[in-house]
C-alpha atoms as a PDB file:
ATOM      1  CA  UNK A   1     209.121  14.340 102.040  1.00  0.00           C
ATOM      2  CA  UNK A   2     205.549  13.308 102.771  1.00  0.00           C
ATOM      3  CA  UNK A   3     203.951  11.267 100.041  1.00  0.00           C
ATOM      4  CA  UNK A   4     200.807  12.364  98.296  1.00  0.00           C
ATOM      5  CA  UNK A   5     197.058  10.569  99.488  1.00  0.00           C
ATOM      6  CA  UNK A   6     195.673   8.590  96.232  1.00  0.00           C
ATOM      7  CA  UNK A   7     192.324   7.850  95.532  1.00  0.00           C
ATOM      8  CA  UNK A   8     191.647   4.102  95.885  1.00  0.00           C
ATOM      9  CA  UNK A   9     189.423   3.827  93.060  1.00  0.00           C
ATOM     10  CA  UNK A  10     191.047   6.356  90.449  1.00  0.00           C
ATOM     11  CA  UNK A  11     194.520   6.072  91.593  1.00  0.00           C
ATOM     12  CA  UNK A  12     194.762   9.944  91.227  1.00  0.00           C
ATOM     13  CA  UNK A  13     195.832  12.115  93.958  1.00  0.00           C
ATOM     14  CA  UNK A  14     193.253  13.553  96.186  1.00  0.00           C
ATOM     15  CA  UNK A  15     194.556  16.666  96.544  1.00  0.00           C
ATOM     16  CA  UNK A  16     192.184  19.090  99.222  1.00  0.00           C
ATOM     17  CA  UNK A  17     188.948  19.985  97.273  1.00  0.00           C
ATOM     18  CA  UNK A  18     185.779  17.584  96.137  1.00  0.00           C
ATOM     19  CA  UNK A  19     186.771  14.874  98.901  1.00  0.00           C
ATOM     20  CA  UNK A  20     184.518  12.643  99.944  1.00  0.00           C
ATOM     21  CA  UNK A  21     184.447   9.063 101.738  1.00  0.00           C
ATOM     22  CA  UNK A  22     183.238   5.706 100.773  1.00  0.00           C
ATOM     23  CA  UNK A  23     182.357   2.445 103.163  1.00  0.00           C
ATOM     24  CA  UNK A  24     183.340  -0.349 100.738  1.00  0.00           C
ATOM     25  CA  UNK A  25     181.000  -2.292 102.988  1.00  0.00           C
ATOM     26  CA  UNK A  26     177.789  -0.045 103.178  1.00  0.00           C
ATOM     27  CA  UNK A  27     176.230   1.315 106.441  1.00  0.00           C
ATOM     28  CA  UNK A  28     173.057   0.189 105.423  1.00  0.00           C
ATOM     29  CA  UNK A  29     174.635  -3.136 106.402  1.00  0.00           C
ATOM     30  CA  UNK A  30     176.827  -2.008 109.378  1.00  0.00           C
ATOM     31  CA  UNK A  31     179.854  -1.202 107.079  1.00  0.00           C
ATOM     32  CA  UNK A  32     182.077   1.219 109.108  1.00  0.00           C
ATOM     33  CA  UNK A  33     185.348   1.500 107.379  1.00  0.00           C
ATOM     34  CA  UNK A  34     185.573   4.682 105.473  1.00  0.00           C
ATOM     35  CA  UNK A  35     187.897   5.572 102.626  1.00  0.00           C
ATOM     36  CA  UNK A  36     188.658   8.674 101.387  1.00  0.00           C
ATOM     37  CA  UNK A  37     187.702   9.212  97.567  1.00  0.00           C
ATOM     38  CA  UNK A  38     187.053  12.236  95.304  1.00  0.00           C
ATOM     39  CA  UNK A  39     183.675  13.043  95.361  1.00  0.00           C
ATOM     40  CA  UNK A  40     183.160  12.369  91.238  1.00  0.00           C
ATOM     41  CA  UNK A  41     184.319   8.767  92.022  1.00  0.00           C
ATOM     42  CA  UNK A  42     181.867   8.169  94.848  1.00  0.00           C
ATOM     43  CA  UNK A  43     179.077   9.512  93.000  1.00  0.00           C
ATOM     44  CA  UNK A  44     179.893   6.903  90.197  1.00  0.00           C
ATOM     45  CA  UNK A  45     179.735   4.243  92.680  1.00  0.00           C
ATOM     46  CA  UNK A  46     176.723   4.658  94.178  1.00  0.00           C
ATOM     47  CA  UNK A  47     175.239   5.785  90.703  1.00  0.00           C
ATOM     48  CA  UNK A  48     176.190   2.160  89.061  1.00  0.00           C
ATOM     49  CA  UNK A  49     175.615  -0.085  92.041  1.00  0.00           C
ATOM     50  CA  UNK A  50     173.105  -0.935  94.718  1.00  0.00           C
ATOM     51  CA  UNK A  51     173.923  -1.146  98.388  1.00  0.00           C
ATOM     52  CA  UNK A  52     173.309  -4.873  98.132  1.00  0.00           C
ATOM     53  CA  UNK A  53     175.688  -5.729  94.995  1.00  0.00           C
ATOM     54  CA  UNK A  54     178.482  -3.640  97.087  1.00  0.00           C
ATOM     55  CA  UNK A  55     177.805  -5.720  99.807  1.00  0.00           C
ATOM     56  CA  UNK A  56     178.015  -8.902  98.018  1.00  0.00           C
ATOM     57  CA  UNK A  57     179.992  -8.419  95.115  1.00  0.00           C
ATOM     58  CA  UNK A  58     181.985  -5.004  94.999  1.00  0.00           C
ATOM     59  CA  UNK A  59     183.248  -4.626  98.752  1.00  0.00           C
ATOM     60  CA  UNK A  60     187.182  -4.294  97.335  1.00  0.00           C
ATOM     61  CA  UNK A  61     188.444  -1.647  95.223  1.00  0.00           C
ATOM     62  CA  UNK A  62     189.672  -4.665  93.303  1.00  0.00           C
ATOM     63  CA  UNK A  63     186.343  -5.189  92.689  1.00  0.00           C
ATOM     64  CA  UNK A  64     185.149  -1.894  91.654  1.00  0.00           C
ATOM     65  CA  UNK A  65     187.267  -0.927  89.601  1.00  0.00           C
ATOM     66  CA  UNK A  66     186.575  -4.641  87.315  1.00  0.00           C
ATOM     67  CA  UNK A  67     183.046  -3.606  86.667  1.00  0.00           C
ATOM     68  CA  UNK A  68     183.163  -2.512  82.922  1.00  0.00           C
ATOM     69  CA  UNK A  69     181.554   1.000  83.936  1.00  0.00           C
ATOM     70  CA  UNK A  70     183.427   1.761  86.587  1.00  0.00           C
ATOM     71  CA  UNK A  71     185.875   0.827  84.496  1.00  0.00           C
ATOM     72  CA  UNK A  72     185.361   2.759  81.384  1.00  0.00           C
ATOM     73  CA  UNK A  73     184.908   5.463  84.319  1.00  0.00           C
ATOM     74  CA  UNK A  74     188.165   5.655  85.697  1.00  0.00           C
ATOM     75  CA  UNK A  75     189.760   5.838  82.044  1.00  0.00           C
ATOM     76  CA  UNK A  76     187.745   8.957  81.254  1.00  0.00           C
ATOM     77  CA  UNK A  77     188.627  11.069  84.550  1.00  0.00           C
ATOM     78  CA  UNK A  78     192.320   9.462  84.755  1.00  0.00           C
ATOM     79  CA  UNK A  79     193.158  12.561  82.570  1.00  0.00           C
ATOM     80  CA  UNK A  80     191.258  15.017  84.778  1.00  0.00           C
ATOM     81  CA  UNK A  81     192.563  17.205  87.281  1.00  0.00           C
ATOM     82  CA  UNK A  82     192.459  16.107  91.182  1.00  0.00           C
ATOM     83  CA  UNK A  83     190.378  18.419  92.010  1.00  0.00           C
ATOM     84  CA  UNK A  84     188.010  18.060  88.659  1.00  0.00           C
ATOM     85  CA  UNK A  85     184.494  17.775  89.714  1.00  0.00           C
ATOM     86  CA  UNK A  86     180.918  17.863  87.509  1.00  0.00           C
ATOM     87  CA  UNK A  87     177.272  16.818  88.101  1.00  0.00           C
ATOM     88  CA  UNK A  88     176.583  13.256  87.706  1.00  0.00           C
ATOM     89  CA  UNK A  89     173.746  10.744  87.682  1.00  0.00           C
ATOM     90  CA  UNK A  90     172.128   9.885  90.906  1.00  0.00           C
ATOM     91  CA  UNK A  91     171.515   6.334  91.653  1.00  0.00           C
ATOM     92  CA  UNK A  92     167.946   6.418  92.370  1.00  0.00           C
ATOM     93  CA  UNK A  93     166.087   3.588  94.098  1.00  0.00           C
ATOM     94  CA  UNK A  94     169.192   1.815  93.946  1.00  0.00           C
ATOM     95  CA  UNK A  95     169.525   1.287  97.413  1.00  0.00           C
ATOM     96  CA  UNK A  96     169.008  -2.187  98.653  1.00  0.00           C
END
């Protein structure tokens, strides 16, 4: 029996829809570990955070998942679906 892929950030399953994948270190600054994620949790990331404070302060999922929105985040969609998926904010000019 073959165990089930989680979601580092979430802790749901991943299941096979709405994947995508997250460098905890960014490539902006030669991050190349990738981690596979659903897609609504990577878009929360990257909506909360700049590419400089997950460099220097939110490059564990440790990390992440102690900022109080991320937080508050992964309460809300804990009781969604694996595969759940909806249109959220863009992080915009949050990039460095």
């Amino acid at each position: 029996m073959s165990e089930e892929a989680l979601c580092p950030l979430c802790g749901r399953p991943l299941g096979a829809v709405n994947i995508d994948r997250h460098h905890l270190v960014p490539r902006t600054f030669k991050g190349r570990e990738q981690f596979p994620v659903h897609k609504i949790c990577h878009r929360k990331i990257h909506s909360v955070l700049s590419e400089r404070e997950l460099l220097q302060h939110y490059h564990t999922w440790e990390a992440l998942r102690a900022h109080p929105d991320i937080a508050t985040f992964i309460a809300w969609v804990a009781r969604k679906p694996p595969g759940f998926w909806t249109s959220t904010a863009t992080a915009k000019g949050k990039r460095r």
